[in-house]
C-alpha atoms as a PDB file:
ATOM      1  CA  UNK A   1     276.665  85.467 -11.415  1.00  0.00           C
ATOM      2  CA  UNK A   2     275.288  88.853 -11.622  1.00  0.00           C
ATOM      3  CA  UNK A   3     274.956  89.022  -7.810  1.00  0.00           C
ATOM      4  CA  UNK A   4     278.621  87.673  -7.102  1.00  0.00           C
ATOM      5  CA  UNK A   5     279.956  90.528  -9.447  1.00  0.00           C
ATOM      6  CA  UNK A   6     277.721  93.398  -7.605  1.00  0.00           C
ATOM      7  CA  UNK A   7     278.731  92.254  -4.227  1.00  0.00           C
ATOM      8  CA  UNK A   8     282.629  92.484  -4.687  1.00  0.00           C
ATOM      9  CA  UNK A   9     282.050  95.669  -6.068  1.00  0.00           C
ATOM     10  CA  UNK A  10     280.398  96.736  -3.194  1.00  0.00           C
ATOM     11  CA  UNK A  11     282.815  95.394  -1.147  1.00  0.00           C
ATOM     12  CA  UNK A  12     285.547  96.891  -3.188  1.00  0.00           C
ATOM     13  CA  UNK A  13     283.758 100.557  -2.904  1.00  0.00           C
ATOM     14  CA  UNK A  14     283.268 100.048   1.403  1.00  0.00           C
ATOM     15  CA  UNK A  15     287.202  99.379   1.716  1.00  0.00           C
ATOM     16  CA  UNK A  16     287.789 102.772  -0.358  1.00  0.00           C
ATOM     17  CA  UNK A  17     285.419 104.813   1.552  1.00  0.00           C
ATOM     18  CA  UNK A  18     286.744 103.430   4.833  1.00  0.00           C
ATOM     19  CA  UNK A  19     290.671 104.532   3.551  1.00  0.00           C
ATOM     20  CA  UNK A  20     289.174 108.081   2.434  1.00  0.00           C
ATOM     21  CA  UNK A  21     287.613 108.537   6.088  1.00  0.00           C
ATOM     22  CA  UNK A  22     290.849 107.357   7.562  1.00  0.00           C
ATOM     23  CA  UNK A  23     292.918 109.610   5.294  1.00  0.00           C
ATOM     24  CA  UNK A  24     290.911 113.058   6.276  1.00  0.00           C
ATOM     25  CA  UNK A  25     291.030 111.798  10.505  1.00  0.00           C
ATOM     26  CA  UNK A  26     294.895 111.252   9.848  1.00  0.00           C
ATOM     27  CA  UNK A  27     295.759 114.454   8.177  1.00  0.00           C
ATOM     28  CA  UNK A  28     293.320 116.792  10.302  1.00  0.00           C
ATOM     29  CA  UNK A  29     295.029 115.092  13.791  1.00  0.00           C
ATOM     30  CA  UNK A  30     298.256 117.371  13.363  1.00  0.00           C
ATOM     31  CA  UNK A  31     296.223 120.472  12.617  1.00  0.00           C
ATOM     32  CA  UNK A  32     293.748 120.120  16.114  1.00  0.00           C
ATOM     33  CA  UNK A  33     296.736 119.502  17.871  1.00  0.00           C
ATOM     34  CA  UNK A  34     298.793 122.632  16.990  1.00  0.00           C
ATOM     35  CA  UNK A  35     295.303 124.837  17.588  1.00  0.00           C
ATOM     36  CA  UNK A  36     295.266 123.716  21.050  1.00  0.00           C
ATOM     37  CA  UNK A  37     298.957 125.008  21.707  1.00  0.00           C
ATOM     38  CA  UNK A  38     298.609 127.759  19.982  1.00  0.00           C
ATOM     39  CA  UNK A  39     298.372 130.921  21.801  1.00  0.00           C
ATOM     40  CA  UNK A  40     296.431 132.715  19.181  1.00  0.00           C
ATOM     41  CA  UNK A  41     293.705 130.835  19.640  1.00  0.00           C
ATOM     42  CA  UNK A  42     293.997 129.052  23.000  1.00  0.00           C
ATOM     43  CA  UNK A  43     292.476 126.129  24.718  1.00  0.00           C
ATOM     44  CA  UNK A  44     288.688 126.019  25.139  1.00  0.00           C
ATOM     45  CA  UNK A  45     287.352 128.728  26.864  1.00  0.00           C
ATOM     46  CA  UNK A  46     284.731 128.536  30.084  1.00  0.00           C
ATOM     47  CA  UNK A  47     281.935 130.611  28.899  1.00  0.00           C
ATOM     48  CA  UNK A  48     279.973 130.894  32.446  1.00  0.00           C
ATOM     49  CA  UNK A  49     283.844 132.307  33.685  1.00  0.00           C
ATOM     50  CA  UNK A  50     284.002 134.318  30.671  1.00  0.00           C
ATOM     51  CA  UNK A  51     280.866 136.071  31.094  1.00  0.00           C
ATOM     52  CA  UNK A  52     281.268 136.918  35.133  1.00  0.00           C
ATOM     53  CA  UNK A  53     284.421 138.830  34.207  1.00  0.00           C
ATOM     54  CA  UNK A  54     282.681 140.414  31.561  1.00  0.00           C
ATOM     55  CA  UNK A  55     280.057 141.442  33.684  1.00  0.00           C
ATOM     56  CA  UNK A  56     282.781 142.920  36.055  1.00  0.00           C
ATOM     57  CA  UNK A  57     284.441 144.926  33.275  1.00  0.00           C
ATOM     58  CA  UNK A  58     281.517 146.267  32.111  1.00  0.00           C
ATOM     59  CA  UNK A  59     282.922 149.390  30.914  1.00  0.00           C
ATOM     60  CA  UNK A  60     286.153 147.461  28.809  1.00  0.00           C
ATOM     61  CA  UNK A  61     284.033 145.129  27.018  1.00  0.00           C
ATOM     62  CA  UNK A  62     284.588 145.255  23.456  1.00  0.00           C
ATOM     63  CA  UNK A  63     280.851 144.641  21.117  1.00  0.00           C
ATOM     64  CA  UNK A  64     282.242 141.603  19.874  1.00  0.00           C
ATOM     65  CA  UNK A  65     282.662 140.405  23.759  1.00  0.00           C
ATOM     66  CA  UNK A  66     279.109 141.856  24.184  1.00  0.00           C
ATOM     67  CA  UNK A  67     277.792 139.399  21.577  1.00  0.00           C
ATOM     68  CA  UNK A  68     279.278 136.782  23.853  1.00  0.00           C
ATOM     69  CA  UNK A  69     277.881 137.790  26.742  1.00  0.00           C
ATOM     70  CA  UNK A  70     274.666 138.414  25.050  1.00  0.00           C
ATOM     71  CA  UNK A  71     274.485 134.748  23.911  1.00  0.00           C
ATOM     72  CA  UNK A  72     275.763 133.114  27.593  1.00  0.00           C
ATOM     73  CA  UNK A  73     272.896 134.900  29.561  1.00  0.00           C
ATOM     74  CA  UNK A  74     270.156 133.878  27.112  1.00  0.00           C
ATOM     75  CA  UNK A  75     271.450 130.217  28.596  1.00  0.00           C
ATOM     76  CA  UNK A  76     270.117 131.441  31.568  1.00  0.00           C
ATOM     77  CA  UNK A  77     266.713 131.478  33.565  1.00  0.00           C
ATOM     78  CA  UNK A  78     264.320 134.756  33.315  1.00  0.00           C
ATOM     79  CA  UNK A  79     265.038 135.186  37.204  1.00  0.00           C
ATOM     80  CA  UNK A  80     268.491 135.320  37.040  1.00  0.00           C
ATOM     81  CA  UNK A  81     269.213 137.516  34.015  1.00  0.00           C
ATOM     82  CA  UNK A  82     266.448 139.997  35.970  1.00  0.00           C
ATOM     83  CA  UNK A  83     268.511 140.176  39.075  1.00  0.00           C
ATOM     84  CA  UNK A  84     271.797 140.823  36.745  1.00  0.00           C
ATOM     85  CA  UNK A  85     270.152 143.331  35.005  1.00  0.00           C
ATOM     86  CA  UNK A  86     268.894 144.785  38.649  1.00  0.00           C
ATOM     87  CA  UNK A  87     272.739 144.910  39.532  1.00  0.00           C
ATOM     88  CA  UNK A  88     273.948 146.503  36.495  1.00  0.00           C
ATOM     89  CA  UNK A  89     271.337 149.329  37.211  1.00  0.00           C
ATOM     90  CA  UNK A  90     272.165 149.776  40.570  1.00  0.00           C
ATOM     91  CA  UNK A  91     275.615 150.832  39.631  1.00  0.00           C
ATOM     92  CA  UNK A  92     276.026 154.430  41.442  1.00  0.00           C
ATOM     93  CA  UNK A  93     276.091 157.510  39.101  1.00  0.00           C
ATOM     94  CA  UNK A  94     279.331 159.838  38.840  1.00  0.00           C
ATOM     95  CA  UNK A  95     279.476 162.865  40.955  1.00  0.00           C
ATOM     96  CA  UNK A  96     277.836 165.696  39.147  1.00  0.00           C
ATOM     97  CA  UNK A  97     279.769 169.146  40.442  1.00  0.00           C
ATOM     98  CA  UNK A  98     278.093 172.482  40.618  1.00  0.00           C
ATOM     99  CA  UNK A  99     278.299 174.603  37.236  1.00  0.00           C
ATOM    100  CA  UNK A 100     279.858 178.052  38.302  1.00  0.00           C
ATOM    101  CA  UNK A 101     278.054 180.991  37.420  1.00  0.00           C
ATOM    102  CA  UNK A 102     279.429 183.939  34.678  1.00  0.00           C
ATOM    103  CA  UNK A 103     280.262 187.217  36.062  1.00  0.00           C
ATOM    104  CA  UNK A 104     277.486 188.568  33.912  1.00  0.00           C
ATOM    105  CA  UNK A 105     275.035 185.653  35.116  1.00  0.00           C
ATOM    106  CA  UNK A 106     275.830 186.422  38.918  1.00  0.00           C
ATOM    107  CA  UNK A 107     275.316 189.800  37.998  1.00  0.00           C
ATOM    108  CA  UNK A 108     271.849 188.750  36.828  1.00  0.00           C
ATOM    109  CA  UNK A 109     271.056 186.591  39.699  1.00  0.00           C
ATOM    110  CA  UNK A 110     271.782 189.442  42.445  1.00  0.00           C
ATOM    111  CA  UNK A 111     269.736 192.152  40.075  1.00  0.00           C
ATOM    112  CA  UNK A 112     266.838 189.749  40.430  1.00  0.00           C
ATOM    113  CA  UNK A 113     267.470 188.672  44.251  1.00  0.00           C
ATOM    114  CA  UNK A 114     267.290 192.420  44.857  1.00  0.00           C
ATOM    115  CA  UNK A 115     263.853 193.052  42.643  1.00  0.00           C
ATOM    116  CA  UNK A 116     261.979 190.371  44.208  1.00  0.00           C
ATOM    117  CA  UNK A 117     262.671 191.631  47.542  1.00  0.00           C
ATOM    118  CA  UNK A 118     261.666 194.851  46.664  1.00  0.00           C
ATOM    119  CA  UNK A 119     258.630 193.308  45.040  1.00  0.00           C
ATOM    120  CA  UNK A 120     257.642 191.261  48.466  1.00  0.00           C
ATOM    121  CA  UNK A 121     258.172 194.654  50.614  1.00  0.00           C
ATOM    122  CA  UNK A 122     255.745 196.689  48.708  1.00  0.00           C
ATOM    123  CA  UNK A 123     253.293 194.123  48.594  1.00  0.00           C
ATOM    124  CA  UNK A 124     253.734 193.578  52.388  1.00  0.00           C
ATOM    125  CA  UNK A 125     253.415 197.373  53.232  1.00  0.00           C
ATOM    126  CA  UNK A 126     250.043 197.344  50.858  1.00  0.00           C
ATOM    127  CA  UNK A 127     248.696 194.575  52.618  1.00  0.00           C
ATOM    128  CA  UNK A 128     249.784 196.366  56.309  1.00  0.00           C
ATOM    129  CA  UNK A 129     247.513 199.710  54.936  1.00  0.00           C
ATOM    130  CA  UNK A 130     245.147 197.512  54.097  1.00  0.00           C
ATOM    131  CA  UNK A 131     244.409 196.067  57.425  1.00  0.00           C
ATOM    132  CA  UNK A 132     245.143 199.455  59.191  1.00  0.00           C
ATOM    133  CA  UNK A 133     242.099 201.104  57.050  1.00  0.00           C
ATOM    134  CA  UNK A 134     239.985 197.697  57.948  1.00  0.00           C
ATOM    135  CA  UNK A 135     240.608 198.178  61.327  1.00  0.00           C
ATOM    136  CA  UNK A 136     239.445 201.844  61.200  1.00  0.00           C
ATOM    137  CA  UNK A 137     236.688 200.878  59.442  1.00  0.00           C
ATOM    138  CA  UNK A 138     235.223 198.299  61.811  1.00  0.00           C
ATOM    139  CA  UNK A 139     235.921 200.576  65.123  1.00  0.00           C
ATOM    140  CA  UNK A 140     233.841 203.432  63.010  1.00  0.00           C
ATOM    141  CA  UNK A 141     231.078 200.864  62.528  1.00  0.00           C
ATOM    142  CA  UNK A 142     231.187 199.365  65.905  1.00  0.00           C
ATOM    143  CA  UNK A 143     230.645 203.164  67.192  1.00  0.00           C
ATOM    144  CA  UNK A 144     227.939 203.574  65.067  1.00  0.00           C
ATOM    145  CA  UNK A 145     226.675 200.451  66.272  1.00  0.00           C
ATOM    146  CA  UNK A 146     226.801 202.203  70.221  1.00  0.00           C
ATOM    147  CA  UNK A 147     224.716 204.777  68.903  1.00  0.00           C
ATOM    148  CA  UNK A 148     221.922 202.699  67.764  1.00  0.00           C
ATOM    149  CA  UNK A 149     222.025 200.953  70.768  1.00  0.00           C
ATOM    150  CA  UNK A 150     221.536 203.603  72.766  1.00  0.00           C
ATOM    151  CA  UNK A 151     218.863 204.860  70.395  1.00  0.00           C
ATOM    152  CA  UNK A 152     217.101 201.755  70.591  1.00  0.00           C
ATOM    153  CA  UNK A 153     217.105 202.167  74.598  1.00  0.00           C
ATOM    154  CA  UNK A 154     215.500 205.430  74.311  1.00  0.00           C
ATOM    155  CA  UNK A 155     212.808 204.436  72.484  1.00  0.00           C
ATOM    156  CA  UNK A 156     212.340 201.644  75.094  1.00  0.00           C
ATOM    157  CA  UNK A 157     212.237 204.286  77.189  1.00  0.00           C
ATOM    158  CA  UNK A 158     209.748 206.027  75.811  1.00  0.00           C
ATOM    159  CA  UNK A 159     207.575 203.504  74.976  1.00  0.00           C
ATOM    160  CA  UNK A 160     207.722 202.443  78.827  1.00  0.00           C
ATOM    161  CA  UNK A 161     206.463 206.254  79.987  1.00  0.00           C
ATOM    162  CA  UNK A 162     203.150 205.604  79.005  1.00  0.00           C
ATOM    163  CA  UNK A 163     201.714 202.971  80.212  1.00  0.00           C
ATOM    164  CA  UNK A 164     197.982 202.388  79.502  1.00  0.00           C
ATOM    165  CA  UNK A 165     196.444 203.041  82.351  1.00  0.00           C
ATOM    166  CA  UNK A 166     197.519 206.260  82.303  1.00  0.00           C
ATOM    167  CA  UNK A 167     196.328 206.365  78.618  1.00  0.00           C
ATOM    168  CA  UNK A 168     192.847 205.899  79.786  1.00  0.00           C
ATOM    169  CA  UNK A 169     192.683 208.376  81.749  1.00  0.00           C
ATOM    170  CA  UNK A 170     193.804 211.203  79.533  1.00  0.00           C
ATOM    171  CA  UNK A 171     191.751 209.821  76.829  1.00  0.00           C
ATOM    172  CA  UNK A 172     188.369 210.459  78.856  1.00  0.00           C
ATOM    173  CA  UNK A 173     189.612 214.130  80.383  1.00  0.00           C
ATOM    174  CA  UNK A 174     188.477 217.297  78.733  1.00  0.00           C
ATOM    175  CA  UNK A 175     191.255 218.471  75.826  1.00  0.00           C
ATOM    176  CA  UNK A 176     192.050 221.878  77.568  1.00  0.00           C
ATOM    177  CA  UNK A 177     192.637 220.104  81.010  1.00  0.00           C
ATOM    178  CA  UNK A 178     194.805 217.332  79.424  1.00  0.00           C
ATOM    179  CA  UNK A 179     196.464 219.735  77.204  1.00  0.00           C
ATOM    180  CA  UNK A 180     197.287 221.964  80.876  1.00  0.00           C
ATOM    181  CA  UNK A 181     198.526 218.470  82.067  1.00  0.00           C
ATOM    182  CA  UNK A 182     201.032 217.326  79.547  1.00  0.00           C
ATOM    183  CA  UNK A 183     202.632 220.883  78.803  1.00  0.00           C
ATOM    184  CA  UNK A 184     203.715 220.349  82.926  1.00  0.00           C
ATOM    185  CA  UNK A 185     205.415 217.063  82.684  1.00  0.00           C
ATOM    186  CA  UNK A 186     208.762 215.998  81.135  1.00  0.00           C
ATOM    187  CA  UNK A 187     208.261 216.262  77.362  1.00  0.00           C
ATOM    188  CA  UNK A 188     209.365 212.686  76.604  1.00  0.00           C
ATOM    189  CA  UNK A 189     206.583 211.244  79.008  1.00  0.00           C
ATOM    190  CA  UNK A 190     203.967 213.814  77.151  1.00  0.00           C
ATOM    191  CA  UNK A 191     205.039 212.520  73.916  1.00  0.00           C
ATOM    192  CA  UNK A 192     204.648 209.093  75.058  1.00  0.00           C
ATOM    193  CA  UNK A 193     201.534 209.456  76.326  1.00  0.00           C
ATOM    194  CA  UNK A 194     199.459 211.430  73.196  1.00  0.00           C
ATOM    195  CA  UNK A 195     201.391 208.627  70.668  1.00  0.00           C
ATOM    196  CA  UNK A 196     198.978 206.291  72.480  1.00  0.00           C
ATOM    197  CA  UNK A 197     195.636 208.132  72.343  1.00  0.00           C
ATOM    198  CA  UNK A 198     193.295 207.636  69.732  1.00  0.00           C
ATOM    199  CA  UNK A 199     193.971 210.926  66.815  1.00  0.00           C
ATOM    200  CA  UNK A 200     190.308 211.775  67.091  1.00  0.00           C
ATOM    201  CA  UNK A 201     191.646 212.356  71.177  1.00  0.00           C
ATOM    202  CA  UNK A 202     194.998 213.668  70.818  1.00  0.00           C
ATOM    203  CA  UNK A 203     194.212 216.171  68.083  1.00  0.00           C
ATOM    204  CA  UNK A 204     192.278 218.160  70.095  1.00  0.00           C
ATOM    205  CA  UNK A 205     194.525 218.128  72.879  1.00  0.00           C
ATOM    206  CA  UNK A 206     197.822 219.383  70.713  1.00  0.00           C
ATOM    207  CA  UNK A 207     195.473 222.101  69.307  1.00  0.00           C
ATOM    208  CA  UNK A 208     194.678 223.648  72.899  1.00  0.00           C
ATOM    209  CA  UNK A 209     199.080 223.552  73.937  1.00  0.00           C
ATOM    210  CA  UNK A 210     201.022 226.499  72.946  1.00  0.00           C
ATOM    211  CA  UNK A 211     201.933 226.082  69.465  1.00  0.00           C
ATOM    212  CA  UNK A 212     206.267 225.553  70.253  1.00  0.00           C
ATOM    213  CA  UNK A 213     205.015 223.174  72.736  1.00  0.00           C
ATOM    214  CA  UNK A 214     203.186 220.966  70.606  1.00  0.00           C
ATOM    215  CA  UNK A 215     205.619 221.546  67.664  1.00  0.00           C
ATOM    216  CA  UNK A 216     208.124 219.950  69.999  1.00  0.00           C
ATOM    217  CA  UNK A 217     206.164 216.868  71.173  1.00  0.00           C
ATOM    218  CA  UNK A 218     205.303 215.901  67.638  1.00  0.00           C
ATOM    219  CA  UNK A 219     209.067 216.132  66.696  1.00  0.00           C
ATOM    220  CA  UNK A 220     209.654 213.955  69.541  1.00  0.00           C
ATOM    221  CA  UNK A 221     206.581 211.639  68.912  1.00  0.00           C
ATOM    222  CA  UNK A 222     208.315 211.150  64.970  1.00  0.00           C
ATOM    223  CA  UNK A 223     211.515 210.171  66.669  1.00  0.00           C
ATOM    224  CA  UNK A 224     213.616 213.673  65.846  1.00  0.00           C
ATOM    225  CA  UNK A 225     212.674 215.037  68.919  1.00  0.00           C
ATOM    226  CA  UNK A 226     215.734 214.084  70.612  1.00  0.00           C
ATOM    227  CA  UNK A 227     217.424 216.876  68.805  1.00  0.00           C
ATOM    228  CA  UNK A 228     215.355 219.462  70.354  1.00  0.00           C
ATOM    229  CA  UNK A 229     215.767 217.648  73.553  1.00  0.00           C
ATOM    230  CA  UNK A 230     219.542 217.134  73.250  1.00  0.00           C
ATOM    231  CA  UNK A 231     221.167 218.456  70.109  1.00  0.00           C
ATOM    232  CA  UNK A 232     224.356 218.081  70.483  1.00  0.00           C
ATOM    233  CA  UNK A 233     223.617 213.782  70.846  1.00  0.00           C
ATOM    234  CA  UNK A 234     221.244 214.067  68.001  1.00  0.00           C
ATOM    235  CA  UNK A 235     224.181 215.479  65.838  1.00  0.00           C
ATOM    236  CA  UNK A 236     227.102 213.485  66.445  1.00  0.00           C
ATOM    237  CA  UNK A 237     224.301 210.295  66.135  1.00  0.00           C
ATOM    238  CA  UNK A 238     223.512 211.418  62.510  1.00  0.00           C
ATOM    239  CA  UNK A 239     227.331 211.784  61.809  1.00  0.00           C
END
């Protein structure tokens, strides 16, 4: 009995819930249809369209449009929103224009245009002194360098006067008839020769010469005997 009673209640309760459900459907109908023709709101909107014309009005997009398009391209593949992103960078710049200068900064500008040059000309005429004292320089050491040359040759010279036979035989001759000898000849072959004798030899020998005579071969035997021989070489060679 119980049963029968709970199950027409039941029943009872379905058929008002099924009227309540049909109630709401029949009374929402008239409002759904008046949002579609309504132009305040407008019929459904294609977001993929939506968001490519966004995209080409960048610039006009309101933020809440942004949003929009913020939410359509996180739809999207990583790829694709990269290569958008690639595009929107790619967009060119404005034209940037020259900023004119002030009186007073041209002013400035010129003042130090003109110091700078005069700055580089001194340095360049410092730099051409320089190399014009160089230069003088190295032609006064490459004469100098001629005169050692040549002084160099004389004492090859002189070295090549005596040779040693010749030394032999004025070692073993009598000082007085050697020192008769070598007062005759050329003063640079004398010299050369008593350099190469033994002192115990050529002692004696100097002491039997005249005594300007053997003054001058011993100044040429300790190499400033070319000023006695030629002076005025000897002095420009020591300048």
């Amino acid at each position: 009995m119980r049963f029968l009673i709970a199950r027409k209640f039941l029943e009872r309760g379905s058929v008002a819930w099924l009227a309540g459900g049909l109630l709401v459907i029949a009374t929402a109908m008239p409002v759904v249809a008046e949002s579609i023709h309504n132009p305040l709101v407008g019929p459904p909107v294609d977001r993929s369209e939506r968001a490519y014309e966004l995209r080409q009005k960048a610039e006009q997009t309101p933020p809440i449009a942004y949003s929009f398009r913020i939410a359509v391209d996180d739809t999207k593949p990583e790829g694709a929103q990269k290569s958008e992103a690639a595009d929107v960078d790619a967009l060119p710049l404005p034209p940037t224009t020259k900023q004119q200068l002030s009186p007073a900064q041209q002013y400035c500008s010129n003042i130090l245009d003109a110091t700078s040059a005069a700055q580089i000309a001194q340095q360049t005429r410092g730099l051409q002194k320089a190399q014009k004292e160089i230069n003088d320089r190295i032609a006064l050491l490459n004469a100098k360098a001629e005169v050692l040359k040549s002084w160099m040759k004389l004492r090859e010279d002189f070295a090549a006067h005596a040779t040693d036979a010749l030394v032999e035989i004025y070692s073993r001759m009598k000082p007085d008839a050697a020192a008769a000898q070598l007062a005759a000849m050329d003063e640079m072959t004398s010299a050369a020769i008593i350099s190469k004798l033994a002192p115990k030899v050529s002692s004696p020998i100097l002491a039997e010469m005249e005594v300007a005579k053997a003054a001058r071969l011993s100044a040429v035997i300790a190499g400033a005997g070319e000023l006695a021989i030629q002076p005025e070489h000897k002095a420009n060679a020591q300048q």
